[in-house]
C-alpha atoms as a PDB file:
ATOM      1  CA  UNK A   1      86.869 140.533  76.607  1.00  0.00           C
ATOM      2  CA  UNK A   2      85.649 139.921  80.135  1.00  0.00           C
ATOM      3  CA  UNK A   3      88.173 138.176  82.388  1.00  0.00           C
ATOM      4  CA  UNK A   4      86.854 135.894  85.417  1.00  0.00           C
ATOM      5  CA  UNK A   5      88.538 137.440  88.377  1.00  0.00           C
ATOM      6  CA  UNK A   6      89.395 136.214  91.511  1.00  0.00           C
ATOM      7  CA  UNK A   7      87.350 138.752  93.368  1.00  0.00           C
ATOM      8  CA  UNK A   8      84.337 138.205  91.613  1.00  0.00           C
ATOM      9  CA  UNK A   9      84.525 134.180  92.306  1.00  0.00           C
ATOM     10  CA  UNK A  10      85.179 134.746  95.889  1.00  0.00           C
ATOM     11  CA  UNK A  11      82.314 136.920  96.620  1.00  0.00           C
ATOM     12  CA  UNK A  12      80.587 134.510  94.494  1.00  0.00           C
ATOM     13  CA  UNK A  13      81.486 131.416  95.964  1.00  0.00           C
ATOM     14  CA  UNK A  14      81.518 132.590  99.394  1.00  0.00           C
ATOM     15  CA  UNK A  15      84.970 131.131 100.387  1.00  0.00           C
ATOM     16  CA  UNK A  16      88.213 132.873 101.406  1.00  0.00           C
ATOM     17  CA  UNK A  17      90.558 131.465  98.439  1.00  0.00           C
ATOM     18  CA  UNK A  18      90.172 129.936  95.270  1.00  0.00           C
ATOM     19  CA  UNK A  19      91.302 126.273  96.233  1.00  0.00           C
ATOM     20  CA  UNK A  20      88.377 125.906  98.694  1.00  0.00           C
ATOM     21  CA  UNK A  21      85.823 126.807  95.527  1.00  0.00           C
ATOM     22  CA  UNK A  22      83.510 123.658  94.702  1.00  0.00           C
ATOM     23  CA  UNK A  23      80.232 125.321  92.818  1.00  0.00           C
ATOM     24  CA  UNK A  24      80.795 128.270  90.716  1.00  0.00           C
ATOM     25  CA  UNK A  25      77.898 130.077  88.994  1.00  0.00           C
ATOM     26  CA  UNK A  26      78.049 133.115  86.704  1.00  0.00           C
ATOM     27  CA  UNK A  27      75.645 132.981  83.938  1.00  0.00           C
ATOM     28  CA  UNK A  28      74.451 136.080  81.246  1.00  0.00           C
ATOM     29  CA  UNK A  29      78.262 137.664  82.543  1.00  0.00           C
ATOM     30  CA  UNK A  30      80.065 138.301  79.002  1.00  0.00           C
ATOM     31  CA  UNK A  31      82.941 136.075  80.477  1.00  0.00           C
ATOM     32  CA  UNK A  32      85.400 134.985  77.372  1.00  0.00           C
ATOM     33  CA  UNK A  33      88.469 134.743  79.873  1.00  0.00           C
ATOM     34  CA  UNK A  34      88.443 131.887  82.066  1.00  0.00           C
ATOM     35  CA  UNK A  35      92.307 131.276  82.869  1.00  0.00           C
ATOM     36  CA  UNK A  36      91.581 131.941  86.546  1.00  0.00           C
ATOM     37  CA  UNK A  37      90.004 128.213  86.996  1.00  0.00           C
ATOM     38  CA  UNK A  38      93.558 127.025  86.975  1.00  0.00           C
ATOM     39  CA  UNK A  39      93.519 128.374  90.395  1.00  0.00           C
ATOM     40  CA  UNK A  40      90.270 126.278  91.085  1.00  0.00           C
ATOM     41  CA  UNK A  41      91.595 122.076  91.276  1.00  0.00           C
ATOM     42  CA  UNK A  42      88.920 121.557  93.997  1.00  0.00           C
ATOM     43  CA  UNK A  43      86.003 122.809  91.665  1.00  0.00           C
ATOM     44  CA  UNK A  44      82.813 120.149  90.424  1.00  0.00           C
ATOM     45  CA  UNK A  45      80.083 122.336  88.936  1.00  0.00           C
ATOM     46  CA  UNK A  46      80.218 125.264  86.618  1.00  0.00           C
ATOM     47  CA  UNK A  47      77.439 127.045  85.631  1.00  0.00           C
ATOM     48  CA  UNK A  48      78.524 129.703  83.023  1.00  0.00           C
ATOM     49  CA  UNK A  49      75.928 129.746  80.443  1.00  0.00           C
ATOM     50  CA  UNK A  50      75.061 132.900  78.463  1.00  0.00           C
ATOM     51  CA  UNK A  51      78.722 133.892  78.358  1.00  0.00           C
ATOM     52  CA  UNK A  52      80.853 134.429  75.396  1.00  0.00           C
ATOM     53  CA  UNK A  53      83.246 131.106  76.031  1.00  0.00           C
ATOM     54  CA  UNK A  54      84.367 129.817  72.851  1.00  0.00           C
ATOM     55  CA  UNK A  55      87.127 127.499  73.830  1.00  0.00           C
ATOM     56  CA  UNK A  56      87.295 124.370  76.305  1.00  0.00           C
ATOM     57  CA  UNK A  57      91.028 124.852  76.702  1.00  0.00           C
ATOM     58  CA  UNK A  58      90.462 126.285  80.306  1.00  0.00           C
ATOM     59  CA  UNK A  59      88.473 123.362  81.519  1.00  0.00           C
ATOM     60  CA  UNK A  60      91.343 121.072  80.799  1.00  0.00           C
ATOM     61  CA  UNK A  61      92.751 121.180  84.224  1.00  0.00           C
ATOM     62  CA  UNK A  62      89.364 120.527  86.237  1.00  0.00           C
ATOM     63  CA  UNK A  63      90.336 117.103  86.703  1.00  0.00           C
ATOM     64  CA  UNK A  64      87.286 116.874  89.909  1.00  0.00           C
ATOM     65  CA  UNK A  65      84.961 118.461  87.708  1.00  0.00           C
ATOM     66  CA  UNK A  66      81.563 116.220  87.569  1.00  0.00           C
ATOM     67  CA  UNK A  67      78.892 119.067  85.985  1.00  0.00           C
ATOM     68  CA  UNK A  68      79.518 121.588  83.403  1.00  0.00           C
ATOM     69  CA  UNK A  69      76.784 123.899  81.982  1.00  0.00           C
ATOM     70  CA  UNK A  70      78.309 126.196  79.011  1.00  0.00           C
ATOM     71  CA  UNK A  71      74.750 126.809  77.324  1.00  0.00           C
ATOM     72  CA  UNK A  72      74.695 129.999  74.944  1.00  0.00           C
ATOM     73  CA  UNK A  73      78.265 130.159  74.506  1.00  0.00           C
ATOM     74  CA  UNK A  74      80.691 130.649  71.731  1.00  0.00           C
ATOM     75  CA  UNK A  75      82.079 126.939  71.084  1.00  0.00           C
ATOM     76  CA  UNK A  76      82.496 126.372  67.881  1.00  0.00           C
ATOM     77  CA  UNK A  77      84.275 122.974  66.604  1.00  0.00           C
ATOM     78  CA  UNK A  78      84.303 119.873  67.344  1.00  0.00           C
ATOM     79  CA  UNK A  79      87.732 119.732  67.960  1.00  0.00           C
ATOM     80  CA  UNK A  80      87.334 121.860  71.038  1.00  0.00           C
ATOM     81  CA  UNK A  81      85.682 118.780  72.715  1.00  0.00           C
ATOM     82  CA  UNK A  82      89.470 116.908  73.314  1.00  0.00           C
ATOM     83  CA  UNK A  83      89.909 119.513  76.445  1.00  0.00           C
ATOM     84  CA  UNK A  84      87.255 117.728  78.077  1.00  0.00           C
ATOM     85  CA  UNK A  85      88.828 114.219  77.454  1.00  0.00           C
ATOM     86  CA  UNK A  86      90.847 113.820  80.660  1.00  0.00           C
ATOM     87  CA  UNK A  87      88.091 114.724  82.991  1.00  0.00           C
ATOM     88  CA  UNK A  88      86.437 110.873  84.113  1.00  0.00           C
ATOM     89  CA  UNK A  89      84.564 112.156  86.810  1.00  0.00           C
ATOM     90  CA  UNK A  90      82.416 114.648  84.016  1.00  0.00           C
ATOM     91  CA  UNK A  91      78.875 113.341  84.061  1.00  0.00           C
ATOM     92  CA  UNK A  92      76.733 116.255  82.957  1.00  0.00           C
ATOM     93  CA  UNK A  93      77.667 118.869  80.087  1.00  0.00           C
ATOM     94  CA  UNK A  94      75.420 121.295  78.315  1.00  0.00           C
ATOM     95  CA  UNK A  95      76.572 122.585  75.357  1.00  0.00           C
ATOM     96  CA  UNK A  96      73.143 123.430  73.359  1.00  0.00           C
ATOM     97  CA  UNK A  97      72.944 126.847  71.980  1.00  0.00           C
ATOM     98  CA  UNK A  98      76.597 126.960  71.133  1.00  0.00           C
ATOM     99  CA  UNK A  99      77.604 126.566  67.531  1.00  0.00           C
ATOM    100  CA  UNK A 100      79.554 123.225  68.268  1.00  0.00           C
ATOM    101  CA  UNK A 101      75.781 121.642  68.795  1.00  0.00           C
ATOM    102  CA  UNK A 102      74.328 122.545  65.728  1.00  0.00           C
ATOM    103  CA  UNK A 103      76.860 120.533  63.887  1.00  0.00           C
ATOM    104  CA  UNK A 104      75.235 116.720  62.491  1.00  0.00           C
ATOM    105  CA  UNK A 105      77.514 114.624  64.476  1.00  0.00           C
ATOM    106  CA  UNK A 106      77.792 116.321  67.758  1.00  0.00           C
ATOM    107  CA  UNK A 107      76.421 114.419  70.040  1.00  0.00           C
ATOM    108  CA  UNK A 108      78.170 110.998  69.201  1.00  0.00           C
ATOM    109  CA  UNK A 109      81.331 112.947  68.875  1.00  0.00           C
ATOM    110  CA  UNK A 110      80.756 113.898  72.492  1.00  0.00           C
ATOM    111  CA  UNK A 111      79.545 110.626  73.331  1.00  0.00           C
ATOM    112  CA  UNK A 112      82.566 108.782  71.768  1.00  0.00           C
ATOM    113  CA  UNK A 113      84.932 111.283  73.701  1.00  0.00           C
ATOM    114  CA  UNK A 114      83.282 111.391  76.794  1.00  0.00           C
ATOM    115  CA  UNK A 115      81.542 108.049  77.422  1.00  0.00           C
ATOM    116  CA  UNK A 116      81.051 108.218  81.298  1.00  0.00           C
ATOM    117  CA  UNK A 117      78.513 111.153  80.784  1.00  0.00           C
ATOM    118  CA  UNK A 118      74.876 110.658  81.919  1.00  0.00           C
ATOM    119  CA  UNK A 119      73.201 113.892  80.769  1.00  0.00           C
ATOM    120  CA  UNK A 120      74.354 115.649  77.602  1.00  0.00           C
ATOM    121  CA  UNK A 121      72.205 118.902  77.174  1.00  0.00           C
ATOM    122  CA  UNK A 122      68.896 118.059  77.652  1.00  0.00           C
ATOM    123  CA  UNK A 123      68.838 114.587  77.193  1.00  0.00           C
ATOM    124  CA  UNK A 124      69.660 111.696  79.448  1.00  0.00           C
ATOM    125  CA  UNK A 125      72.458 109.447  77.855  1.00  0.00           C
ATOM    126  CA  UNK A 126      71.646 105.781  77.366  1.00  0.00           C
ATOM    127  CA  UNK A 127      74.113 103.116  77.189  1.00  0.00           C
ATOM    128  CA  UNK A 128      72.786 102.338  73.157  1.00  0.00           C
ATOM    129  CA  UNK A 129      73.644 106.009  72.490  1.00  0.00           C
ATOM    130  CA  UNK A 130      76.766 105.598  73.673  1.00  0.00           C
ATOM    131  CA  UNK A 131      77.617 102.175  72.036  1.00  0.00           C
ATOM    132  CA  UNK A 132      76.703 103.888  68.783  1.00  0.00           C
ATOM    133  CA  UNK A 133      78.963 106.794  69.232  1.00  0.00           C
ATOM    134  CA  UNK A 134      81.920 104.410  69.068  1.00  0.00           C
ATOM    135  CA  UNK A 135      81.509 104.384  65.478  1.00  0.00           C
ATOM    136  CA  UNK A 136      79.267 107.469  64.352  1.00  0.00           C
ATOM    137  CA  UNK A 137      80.850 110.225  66.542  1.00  0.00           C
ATOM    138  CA  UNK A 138      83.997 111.957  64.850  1.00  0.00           C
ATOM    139  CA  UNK A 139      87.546 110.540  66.760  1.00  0.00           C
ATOM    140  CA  UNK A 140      88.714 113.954  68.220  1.00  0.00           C
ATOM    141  CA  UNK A 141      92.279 114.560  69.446  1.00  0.00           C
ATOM    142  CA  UNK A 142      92.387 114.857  73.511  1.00  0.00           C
ATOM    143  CA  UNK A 143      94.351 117.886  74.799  1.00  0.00           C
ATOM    144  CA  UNK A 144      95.890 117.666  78.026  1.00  0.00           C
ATOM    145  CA  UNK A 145      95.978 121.071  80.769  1.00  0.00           C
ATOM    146  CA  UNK A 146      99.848 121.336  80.309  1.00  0.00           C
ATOM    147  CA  UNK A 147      98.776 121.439  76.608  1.00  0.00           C
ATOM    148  CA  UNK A 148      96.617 123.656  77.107  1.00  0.00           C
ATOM    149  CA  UNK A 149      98.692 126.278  78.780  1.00  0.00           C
ATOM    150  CA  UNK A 150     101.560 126.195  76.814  1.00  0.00           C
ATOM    151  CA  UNK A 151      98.894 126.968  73.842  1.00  0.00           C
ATOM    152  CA  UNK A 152      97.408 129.959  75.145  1.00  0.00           C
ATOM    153  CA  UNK A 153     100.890 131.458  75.976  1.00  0.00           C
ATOM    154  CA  UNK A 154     101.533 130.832  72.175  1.00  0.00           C
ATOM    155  CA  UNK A 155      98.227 131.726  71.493  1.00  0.00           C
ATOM    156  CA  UNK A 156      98.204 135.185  73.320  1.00  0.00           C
ATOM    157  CA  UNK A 157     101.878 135.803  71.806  1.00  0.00           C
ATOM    158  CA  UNK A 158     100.193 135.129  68.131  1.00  0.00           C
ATOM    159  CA  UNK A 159      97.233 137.137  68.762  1.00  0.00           C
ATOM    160  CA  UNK A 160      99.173 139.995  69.765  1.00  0.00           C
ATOM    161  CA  UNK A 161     101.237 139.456  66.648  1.00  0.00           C
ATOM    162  CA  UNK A 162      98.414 139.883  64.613  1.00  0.00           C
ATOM    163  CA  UNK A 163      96.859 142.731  66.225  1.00  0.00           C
ATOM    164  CA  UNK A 164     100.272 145.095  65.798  1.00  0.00           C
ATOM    165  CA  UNK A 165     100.446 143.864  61.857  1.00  0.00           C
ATOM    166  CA  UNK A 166      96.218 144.809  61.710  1.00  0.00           C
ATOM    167  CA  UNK A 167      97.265 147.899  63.460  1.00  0.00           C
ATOM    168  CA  UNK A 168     100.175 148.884  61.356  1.00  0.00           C
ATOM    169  CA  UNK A 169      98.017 147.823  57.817  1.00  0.00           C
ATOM    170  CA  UNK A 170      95.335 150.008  59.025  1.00  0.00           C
ATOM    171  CA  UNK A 171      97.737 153.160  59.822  1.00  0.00           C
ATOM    172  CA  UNK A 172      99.210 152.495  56.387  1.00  0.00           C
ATOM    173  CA  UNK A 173      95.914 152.850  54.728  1.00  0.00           C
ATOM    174  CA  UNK A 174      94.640 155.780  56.115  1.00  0.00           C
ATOM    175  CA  UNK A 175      97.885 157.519  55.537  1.00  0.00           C
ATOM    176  CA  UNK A 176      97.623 156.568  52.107  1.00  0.00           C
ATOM    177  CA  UNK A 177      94.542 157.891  51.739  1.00  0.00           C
ATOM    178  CA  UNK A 178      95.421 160.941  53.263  1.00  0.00           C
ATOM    179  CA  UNK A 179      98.416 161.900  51.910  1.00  0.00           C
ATOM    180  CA  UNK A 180      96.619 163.957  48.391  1.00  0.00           C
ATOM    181  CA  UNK A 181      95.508 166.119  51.569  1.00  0.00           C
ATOM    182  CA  UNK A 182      98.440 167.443  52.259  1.00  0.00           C
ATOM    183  CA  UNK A 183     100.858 170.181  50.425  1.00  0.00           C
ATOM    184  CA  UNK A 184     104.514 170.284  49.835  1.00  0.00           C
ATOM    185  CA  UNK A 185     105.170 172.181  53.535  1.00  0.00           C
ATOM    186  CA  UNK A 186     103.008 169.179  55.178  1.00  0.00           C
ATOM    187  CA  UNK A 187     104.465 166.290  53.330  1.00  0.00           C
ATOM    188  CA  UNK A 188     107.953 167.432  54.614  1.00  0.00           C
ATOM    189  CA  UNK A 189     107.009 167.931  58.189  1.00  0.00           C
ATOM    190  CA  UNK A 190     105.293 163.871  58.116  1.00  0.00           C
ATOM    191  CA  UNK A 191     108.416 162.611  56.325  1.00  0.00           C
ATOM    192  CA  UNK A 192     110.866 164.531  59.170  1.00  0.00           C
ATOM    193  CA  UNK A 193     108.413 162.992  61.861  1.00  0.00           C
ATOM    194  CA  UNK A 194     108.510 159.560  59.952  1.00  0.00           C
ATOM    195  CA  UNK A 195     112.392 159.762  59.249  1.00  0.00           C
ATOM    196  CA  UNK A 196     112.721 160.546  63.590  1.00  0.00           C
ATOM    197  CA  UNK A 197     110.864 157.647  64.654  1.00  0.00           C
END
């Protein structure tokens, strides 16, 4: 996992701190962690395609946000979309190449969520399109930013979680599989260690 860093957006951006950062561009980067845009309220374009993004949750709080290009990313459902639902000043988002857009009723879900946009991917958006979306696109939860950060903290506690448990099943095996190895003087010595933990 790649985290955005402050450093690397204010060499970037060419500004002194992160609340004075408007345009932000780091494509083909392996970014996945983007928690650092909290620290960005000022910011209207993001250009982060070719990335490995596969949640909107760190968008949520962009509320100036007007252009958003996330092409070749990992984004995934549909229900991901309801980040983007508070930002009204969004007019462009680009999306293709990420699994999300492959799905049949992606764009009117989008469109039905985010009716103010004027570009989606490649396409302009027409006011029919969006019309239509009202009743073809899927009705997607919004998440709010506050939502979003109490979710990741639960989120990176859960993940964690599951990582020891993975971590202790897979120490469990091997020493399972081990154990015919040993002899009797062996066995002892890993049940003393064992017993002194």
């Amino acid at each position: 996992m790649v985290e955005l860093s402050a450093d690397m957006v204010l060499k970037t951006a060419r500004v002194s701190t992160l609340s004075e950062v408007v345009n932000f561009n780091s494509w083909g980067s392996d970014l996945s962690d983007m928690s650092i845009l909290a620290q960005m309220p000022l910011v209207e374009v993001l250009s982060l395609s070719i990335n490995n993004i596969n949640t909107l949750a760190c968008f949520a709080g962009c509320s100036k946000l007007r252009e958003l290009y996330l092409r070749r990313n990992g984004v995934a459902t549909l229900e991901e979309l309801g980040w983007l639902a508070g930002l009204d000043d969004l007019r462009v988002l680009w999306l293709s190449h990420n699994p999300v857009a492959d799905l049949p009723q992606y764009r009117a879900t989008v469109l039905r969520l985010l009716p103010n946009l004027v570009k989606l991917d490649d396409k302009d958006v027409t006011p029919e399109e969006v019309e239509t979306a009202k009743t073809d696109g899927v009705e997607v939860e919004a998440r709010e930013a506050s939502a979003a950060d109490g979710e990741d903290d639960d989120g990176d506690a859960d993940e964690a979680a599951a990582q020891t448990d993975d971590a202790g099943a897979y120490a469990l095996s091997a020493i399972k599989t081990l154990l015919p190895l040993l002899n009797a003087e062996q066995l002892t010595e890993l049940a003393a260690e064992i017993a002194s933990e």
